[in-house]
PDB file of N, CA and C in Angstrom:
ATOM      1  N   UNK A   1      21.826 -50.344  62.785  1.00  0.00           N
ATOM      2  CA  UNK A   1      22.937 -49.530  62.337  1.00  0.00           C
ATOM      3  C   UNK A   1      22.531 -48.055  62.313  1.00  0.00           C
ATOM      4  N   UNK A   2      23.361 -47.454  62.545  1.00  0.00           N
ATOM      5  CA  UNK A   2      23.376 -45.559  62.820  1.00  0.00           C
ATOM      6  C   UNK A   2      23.589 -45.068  61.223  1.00  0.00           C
ATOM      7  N   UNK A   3      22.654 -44.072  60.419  1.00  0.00           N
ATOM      8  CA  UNK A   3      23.040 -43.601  59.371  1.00  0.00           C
ATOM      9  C   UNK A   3      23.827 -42.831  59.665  1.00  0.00           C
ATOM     10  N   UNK A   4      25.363 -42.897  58.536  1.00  0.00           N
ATOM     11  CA  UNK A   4      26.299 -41.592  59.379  1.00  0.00           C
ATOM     12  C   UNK A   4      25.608 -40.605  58.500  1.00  0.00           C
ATOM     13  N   UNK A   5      24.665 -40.116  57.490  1.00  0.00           N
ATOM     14  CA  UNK A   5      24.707 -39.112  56.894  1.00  0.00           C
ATOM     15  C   UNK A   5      23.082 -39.052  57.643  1.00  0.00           C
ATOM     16  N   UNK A   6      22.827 -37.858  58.211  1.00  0.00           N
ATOM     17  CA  UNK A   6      21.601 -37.339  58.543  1.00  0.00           C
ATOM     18  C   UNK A   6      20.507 -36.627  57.560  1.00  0.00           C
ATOM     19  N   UNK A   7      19.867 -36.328  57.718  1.00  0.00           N
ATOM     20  CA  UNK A   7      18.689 -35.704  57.378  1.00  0.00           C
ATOM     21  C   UNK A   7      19.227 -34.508  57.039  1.00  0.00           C
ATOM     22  N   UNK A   8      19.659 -33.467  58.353  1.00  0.00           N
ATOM     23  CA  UNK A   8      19.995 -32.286  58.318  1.00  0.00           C
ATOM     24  C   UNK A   8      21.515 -32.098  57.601  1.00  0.00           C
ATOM     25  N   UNK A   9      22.286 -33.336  57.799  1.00  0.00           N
ATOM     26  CA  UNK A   9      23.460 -33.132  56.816  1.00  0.00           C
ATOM     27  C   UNK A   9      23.191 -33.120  55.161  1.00  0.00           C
ATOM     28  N   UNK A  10      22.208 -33.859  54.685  1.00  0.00           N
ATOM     29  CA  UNK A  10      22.051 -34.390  53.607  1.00  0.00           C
ATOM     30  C   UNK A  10      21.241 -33.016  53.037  1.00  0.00           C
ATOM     31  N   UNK A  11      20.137 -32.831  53.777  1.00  0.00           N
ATOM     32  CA  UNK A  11      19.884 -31.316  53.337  1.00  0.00           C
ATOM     33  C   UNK A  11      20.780 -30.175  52.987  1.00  0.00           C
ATOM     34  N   UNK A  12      21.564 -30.016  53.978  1.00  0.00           N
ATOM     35  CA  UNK A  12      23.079 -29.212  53.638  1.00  0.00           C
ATOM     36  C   UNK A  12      23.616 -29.547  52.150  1.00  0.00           C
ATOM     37  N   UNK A  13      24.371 -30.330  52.033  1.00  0.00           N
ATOM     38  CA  UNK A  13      25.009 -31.093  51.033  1.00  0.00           C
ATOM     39  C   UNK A  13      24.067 -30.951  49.940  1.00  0.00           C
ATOM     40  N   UNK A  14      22.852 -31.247  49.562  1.00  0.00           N
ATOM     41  CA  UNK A  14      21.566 -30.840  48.652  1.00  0.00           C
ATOM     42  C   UNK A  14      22.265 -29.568  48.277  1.00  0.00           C
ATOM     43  N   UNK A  15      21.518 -28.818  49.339  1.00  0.00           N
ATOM     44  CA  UNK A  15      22.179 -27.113  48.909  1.00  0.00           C
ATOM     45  C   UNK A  15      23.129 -26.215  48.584  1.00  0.00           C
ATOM     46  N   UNK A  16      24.533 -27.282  49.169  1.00  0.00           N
ATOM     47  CA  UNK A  16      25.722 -26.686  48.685  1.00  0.00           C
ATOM     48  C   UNK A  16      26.081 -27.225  47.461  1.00  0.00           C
ATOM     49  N   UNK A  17      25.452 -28.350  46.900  1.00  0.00           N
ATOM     50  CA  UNK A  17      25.622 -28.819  45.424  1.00  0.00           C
ATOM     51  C   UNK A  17      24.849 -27.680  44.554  1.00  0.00           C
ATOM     52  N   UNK A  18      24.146 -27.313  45.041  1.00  0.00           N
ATOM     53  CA  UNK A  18      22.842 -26.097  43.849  1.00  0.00           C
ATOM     54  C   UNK A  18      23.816 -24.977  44.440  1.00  0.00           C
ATOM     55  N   UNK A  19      23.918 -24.810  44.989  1.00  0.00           N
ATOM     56  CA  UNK A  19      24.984 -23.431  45.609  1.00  0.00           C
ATOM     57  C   UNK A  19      26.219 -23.109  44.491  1.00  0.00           C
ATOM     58  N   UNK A  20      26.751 -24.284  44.693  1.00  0.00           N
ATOM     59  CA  UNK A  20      28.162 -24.391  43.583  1.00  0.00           C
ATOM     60  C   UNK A  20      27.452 -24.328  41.799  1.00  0.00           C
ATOM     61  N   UNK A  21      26.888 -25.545  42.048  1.00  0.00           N
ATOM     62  CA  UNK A  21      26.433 -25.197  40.675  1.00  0.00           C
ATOM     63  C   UNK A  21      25.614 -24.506  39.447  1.00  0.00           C
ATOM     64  N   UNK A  22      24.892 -23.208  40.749  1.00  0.00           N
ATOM     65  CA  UNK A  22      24.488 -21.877  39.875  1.00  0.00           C
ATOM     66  C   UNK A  22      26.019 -20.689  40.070  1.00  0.00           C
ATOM     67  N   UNK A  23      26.790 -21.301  40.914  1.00  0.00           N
ATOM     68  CA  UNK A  23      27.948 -20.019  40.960  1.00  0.00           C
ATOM     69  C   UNK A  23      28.978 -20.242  39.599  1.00  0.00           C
ATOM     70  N   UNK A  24      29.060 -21.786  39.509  1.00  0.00           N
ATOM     71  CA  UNK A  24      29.944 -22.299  38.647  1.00  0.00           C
ATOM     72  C   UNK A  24      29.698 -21.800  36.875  1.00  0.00           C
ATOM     73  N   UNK A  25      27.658 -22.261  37.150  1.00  0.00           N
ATOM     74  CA  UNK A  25      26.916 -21.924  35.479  1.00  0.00           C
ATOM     75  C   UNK A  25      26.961 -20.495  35.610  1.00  0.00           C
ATOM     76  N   UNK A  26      27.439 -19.369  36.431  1.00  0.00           N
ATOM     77  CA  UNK A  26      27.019 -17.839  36.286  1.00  0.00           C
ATOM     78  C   UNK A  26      27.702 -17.033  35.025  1.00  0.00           C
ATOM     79  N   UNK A  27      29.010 -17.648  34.590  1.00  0.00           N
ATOM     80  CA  UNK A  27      29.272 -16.935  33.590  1.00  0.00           C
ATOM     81  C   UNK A  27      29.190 -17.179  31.947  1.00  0.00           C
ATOM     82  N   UNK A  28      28.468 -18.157  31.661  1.00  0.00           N
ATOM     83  CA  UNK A  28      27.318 -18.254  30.495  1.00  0.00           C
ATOM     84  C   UNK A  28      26.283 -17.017  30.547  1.00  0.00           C
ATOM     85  N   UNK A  29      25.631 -16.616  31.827  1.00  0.00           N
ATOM     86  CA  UNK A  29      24.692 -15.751  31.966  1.00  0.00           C
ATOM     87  C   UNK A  29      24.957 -14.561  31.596  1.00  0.00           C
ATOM     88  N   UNK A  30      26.773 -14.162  31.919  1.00  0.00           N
ATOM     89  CA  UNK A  30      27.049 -12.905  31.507  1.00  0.00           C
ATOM     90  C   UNK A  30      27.864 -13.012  29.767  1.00  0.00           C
ATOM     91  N   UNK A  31      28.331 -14.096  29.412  1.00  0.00           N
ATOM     92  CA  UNK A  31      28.817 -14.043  28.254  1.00  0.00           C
ATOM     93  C   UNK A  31      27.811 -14.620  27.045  1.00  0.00           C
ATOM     94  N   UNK A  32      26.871 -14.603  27.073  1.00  0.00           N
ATOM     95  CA  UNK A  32      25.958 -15.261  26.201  1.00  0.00           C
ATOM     96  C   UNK A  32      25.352 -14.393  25.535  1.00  0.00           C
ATOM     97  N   UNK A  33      25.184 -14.443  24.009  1.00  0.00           N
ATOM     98  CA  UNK A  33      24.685 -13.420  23.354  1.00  0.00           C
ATOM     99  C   UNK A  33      23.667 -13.752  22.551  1.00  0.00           C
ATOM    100  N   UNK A  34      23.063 -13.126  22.166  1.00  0.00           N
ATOM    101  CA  UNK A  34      21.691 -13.647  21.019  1.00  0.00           C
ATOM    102  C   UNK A  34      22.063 -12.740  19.918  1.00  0.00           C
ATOM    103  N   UNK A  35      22.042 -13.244  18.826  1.00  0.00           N
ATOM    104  CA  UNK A  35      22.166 -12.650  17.504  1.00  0.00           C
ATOM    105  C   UNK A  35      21.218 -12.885  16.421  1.00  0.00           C
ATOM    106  N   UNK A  36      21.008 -11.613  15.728  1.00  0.00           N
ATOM    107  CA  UNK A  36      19.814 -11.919  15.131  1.00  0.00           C
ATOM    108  C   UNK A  36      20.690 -11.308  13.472  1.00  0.00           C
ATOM    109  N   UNK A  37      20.152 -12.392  12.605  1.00  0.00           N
ATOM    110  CA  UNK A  37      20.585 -12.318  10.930  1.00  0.00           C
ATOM    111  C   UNK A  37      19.251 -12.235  10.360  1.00  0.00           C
ATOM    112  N   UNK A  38      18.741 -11.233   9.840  1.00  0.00           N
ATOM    113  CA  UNK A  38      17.398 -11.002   8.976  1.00  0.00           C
ATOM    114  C   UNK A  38      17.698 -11.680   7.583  1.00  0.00           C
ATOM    115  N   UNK A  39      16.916 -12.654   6.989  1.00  0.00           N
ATOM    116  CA  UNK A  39      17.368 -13.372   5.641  1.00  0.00           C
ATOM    117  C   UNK A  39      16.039 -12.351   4.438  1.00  0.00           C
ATOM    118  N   UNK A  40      16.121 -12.661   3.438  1.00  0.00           N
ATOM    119  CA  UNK A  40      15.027 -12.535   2.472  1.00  0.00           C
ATOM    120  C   UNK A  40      13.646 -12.700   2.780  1.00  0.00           C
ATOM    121  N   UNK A  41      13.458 -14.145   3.136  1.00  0.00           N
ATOM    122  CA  UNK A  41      12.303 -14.826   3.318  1.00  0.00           C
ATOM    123  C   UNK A  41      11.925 -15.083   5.151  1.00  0.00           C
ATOM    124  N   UNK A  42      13.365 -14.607   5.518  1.00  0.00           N
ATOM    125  CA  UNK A  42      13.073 -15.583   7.364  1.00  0.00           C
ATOM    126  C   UNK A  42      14.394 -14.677   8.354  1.00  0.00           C
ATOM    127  N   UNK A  43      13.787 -14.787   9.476  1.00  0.00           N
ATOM    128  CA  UNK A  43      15.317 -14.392  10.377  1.00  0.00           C
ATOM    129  C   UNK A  43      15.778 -15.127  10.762  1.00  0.00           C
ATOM    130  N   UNK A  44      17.077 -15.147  11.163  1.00  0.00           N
ATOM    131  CA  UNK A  44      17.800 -16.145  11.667  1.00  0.00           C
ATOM    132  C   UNK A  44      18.094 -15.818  13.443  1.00  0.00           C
ATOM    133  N   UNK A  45      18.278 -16.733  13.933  1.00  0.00           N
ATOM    134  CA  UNK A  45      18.497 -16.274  15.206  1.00  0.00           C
ATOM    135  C   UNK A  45      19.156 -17.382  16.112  1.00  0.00           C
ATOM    136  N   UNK A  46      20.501 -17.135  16.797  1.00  0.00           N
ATOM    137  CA  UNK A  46      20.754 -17.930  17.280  1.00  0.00           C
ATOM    138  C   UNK A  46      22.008 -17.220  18.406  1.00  0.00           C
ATOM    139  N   UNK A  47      22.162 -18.139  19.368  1.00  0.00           N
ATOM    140  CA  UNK A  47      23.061 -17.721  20.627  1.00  0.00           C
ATOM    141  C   UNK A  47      24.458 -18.195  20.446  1.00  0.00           C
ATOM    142  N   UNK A  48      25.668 -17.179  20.759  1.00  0.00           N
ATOM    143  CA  UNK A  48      26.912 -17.648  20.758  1.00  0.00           C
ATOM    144  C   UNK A  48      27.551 -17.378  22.442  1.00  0.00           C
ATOM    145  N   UNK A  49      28.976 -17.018  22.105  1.00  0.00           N
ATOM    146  CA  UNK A  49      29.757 -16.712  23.949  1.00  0.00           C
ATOM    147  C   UNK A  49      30.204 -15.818  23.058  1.00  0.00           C
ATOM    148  N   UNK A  50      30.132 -14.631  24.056  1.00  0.00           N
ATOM    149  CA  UNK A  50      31.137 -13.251  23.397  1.00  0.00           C
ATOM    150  C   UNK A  50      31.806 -13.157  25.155  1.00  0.00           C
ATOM    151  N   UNK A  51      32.950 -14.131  24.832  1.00  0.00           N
ATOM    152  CA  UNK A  51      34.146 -14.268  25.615  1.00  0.00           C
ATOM    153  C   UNK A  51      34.823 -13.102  25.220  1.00  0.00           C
ATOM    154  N   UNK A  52      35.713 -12.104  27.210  1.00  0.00           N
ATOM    155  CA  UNK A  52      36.276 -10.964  26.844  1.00  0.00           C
ATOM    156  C   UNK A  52      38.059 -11.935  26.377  1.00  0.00           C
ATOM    157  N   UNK A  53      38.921 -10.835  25.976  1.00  0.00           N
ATOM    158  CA  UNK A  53      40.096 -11.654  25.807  1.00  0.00           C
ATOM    159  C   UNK A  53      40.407 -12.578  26.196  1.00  0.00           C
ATOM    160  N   UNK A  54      41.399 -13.325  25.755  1.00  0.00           N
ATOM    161  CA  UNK A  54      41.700 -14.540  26.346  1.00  0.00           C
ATOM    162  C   UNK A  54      42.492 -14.687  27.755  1.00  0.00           C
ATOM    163  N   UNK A  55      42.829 -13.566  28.161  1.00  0.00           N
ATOM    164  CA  UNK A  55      43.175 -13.502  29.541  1.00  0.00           C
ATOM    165  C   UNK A  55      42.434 -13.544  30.482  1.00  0.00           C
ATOM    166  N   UNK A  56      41.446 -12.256  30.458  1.00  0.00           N
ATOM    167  CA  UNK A  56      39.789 -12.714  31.234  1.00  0.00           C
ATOM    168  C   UNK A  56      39.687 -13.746  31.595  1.00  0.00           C
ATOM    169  N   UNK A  57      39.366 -14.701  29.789  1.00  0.00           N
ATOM    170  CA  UNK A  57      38.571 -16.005  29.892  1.00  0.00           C
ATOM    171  C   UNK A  57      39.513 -16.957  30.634  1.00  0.00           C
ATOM    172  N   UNK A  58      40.633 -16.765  30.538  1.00  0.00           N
ATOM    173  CA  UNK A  58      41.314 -17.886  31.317  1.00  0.00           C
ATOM    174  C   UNK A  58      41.520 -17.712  33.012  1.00  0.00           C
ATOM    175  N   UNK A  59      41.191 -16.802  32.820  1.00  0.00           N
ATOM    176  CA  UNK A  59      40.679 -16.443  34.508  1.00  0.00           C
ATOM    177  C   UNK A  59      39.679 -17.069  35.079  1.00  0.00           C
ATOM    178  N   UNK A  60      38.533 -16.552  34.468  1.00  0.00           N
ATOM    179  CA  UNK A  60      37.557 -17.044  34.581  1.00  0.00           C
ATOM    180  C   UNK A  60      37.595 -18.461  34.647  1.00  0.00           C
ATOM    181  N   UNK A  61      37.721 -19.392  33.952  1.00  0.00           N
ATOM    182  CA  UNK A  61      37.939 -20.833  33.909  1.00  0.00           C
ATOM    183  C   UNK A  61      38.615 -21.119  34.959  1.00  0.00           C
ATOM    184  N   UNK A  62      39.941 -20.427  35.692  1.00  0.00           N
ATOM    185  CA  UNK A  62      40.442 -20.451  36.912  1.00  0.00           C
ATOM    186  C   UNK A  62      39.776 -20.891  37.821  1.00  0.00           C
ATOM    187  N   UNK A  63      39.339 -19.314  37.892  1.00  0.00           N
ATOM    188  CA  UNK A  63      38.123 -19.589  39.113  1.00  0.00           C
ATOM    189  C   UNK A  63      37.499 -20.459  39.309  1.00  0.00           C
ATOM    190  N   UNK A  64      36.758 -20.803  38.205  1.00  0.00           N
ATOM    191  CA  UNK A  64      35.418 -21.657  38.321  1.00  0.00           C
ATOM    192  C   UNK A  64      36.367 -23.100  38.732  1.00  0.00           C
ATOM    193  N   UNK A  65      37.548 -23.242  38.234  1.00  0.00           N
ATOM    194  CA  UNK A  65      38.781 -24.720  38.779  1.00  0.00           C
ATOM    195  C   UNK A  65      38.299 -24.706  39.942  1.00  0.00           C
ATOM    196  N   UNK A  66      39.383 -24.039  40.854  1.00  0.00           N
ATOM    197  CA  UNK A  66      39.597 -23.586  41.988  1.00  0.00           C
ATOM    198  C   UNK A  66      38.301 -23.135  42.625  1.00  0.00           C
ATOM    199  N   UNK A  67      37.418 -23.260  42.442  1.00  0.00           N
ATOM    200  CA  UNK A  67      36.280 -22.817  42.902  1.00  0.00           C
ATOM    201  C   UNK A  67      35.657 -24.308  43.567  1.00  0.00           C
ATOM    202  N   UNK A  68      35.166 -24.937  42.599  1.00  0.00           N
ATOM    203  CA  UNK A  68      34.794 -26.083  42.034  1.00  0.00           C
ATOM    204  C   UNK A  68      35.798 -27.496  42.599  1.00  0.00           C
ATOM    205  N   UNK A  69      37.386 -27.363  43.343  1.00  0.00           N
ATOM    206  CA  UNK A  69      38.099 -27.801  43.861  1.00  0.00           C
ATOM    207  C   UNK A  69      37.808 -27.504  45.104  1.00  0.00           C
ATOM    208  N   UNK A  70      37.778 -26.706  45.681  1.00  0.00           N
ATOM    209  CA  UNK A  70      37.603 -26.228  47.113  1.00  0.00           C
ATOM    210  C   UNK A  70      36.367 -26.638  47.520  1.00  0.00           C
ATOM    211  N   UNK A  71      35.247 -26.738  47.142  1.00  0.00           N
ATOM    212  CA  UNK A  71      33.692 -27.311  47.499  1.00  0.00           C
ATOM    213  C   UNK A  71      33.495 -28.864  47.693  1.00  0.00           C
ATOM    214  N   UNK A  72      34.247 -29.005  46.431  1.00  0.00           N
ATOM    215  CA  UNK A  72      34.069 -30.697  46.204  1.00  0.00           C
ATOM    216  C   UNK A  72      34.725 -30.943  47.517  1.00  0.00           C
ATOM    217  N   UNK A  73      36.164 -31.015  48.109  1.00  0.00           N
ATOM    218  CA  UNK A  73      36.527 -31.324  49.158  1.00  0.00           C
ATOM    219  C   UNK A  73      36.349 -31.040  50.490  1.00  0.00           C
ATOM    220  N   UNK A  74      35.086 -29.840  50.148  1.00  0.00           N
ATOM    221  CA  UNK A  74      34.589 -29.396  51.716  1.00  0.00           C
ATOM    222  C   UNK A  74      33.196 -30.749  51.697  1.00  0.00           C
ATOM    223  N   UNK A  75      32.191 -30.777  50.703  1.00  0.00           N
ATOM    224  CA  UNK A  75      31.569 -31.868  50.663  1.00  0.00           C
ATOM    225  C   UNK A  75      32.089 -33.189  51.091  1.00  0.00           C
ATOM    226  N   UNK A  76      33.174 -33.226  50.108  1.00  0.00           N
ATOM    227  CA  UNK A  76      33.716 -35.344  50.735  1.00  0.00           C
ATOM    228  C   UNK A  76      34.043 -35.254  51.847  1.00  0.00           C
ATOM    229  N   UNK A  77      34.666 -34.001  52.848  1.00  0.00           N
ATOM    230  CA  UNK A  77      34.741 -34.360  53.916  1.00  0.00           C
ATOM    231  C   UNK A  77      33.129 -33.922  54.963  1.00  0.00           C
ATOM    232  N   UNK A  78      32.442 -33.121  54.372  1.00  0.00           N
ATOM    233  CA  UNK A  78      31.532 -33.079  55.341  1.00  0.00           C
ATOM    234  C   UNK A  78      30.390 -34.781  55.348  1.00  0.00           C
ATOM    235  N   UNK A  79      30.634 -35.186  54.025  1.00  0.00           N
ATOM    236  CA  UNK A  79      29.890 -36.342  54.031  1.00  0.00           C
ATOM    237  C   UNK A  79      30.555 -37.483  54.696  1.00  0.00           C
ATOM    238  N   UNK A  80      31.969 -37.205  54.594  1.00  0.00           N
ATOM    239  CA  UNK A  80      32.416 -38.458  55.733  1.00  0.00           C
ATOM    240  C   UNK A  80      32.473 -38.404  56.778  1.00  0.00           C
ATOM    241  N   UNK A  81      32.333 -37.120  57.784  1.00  0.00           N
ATOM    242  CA  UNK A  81      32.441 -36.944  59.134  1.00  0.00           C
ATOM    243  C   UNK A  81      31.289 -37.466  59.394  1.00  0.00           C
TER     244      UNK A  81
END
């Protein structure tokens, strides 16, 4: 039997999965904040999202839809050809 998925396809497909999914994780990178609370005895420190308005953010989430829609179906079909 003939593998329909190759070597060189499967490599592809590898890379367009890491492709999508550092474009998809990129806006954690820009909305992520570290905050620091100095206590008595200790600091506190911990990370939140300093999301811009809610219009932005719902953009953003758009994108990353529609982003994230368009790949997936370039994949299922490159893996079935």
């Amino acid at each position: 039997m003939k593998a329909r998925v190759t070597e060189r396809r499967s490599t592809l497909l590898i890379a367009v999965v890491w492709i999508v999914a550092v474009v998809l994780s990129s806006p954690i990178l820009v909305y992520r904040r570290q905050f620091v609370r100095p206590w008595l005895d200790h600091i506190e420190i911990w990370c939140d999202d300093t999301w811009p308005p809610v219009s932005l953010q719902s953009m953003t989430f758009l994108a990353a839809v529609l982003t994230l829609q368009q790949y997936s179906g370039m994949v299922i079909s490159l893996a079935l050809s």
